[in-house]
N, C-alpha and C. Protein backbone atom coordinates (compact mmCIF):
# COMPACT_ATOMS: atom_id res chain seq x y z
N UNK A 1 72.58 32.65 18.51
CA UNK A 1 73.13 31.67 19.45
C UNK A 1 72.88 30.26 18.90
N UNK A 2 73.89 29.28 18.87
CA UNK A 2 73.48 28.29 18.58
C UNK A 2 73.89 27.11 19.70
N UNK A 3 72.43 26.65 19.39
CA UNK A 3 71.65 25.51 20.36
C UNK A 3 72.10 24.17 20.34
N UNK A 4 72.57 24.18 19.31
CA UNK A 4 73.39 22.41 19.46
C UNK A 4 74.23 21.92 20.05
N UNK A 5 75.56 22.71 20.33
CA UNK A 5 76.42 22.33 21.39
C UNK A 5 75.35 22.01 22.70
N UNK A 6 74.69 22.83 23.16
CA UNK A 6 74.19 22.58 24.23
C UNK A 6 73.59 21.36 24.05
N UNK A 7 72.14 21.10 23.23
CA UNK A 7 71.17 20.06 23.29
C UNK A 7 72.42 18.85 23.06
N UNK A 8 73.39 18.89 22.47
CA UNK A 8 74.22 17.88 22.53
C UNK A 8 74.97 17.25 23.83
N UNK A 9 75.37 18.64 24.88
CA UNK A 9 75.45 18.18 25.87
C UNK A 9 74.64 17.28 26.48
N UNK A 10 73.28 18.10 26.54
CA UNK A 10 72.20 17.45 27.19
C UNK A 10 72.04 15.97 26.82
N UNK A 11 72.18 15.51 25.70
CA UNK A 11 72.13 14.61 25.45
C UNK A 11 73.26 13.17 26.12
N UNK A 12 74.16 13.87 26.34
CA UNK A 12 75.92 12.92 27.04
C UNK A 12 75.12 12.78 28.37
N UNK A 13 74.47 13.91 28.71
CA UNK A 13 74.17 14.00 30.41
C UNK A 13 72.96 13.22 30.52
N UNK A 14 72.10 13.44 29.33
CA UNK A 14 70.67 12.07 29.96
C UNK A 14 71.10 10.75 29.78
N UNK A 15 72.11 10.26 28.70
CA UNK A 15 72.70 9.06 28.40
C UNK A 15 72.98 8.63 29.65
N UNK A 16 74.27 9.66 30.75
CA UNK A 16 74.60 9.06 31.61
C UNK A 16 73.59 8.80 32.68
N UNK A 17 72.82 9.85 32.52
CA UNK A 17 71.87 9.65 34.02
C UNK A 17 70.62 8.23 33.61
N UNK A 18 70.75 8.13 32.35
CA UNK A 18 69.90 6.78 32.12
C UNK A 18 70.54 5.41 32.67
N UNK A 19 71.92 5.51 32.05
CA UNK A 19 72.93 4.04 32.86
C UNK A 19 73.21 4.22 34.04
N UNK A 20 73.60 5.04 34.62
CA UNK A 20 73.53 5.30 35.74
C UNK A 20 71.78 4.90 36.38
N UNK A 21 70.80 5.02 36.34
CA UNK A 21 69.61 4.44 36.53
C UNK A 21 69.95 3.55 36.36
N UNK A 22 70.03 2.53 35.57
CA UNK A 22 70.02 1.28 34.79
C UNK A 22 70.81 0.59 36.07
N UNK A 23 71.89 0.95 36.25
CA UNK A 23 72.95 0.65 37.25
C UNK A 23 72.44 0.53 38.62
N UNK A 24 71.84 1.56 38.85
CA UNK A 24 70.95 1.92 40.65
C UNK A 24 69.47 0.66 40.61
N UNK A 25 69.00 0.57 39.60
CA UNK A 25 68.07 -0.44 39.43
C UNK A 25 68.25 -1.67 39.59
N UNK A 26 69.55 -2.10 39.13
CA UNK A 26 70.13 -3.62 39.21
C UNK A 26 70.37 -3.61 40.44
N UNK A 27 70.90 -3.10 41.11
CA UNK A 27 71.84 -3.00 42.56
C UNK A 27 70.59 -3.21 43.53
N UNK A 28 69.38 -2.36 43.25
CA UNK A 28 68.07 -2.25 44.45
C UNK A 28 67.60 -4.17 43.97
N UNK A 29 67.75 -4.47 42.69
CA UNK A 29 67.41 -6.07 42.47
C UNK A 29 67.93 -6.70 43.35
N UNK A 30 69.84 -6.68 43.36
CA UNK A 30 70.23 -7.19 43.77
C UNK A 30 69.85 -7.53 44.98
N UNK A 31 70.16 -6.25 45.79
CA UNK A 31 69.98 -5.96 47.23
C UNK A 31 68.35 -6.66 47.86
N UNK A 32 67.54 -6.53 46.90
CA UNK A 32 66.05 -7.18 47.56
C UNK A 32 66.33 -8.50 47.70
N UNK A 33 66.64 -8.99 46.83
CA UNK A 33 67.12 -10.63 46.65
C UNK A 33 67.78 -10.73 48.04
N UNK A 34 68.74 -10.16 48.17
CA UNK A 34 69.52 -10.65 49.21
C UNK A 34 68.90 -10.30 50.88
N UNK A 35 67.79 -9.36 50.88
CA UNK A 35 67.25 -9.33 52.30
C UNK A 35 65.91 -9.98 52.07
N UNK A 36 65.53 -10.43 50.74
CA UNK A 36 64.26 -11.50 50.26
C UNK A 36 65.13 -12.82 51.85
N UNK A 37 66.53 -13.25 51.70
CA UNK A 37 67.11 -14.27 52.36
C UNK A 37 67.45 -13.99 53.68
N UNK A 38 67.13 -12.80 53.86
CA UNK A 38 68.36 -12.69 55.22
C UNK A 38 67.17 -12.76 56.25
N UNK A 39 65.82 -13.18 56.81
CA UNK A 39 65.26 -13.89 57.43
C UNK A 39 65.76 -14.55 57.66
N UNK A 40 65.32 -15.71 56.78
CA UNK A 40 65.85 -17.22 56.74
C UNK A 40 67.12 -17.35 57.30
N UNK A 41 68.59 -16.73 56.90
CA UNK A 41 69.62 -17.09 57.50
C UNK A 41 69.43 -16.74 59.10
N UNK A 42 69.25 -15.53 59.27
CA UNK A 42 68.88 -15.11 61.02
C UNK A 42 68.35 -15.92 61.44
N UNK A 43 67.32 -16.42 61.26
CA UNK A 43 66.33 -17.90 61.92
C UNK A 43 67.24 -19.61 62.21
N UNK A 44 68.17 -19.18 61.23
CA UNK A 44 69.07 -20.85 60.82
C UNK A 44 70.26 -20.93 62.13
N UNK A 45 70.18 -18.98 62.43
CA UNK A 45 71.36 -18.89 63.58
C UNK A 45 70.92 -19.04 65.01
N UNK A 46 69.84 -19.29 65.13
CA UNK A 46 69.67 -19.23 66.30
C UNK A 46 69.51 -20.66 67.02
């Protein structure tokens, strides 16, 4: 049986699940940043 097709797959599939991380990581940045502010605006509305 040979193993390389596979470990090669494996390899396309951790690539993606790494950028894909990479991607989910920026977004949770983003997203903190933006409720880091959303006090402050709620407080400005009242």
């Amino acid at each position: 049986m040979n193993v390389k097709p596979l470990l090669d797959a494996l390899g396309l599939q951790e690539d993606a699940a790494r950028t894909m991380a990479d991607d989910l990581r920026t977004q949770i940045e983003e997203l903190h940043g933006r409720l880091r502010g959303a006090p402050t605006e709620v407080a400005d509305e009242r």
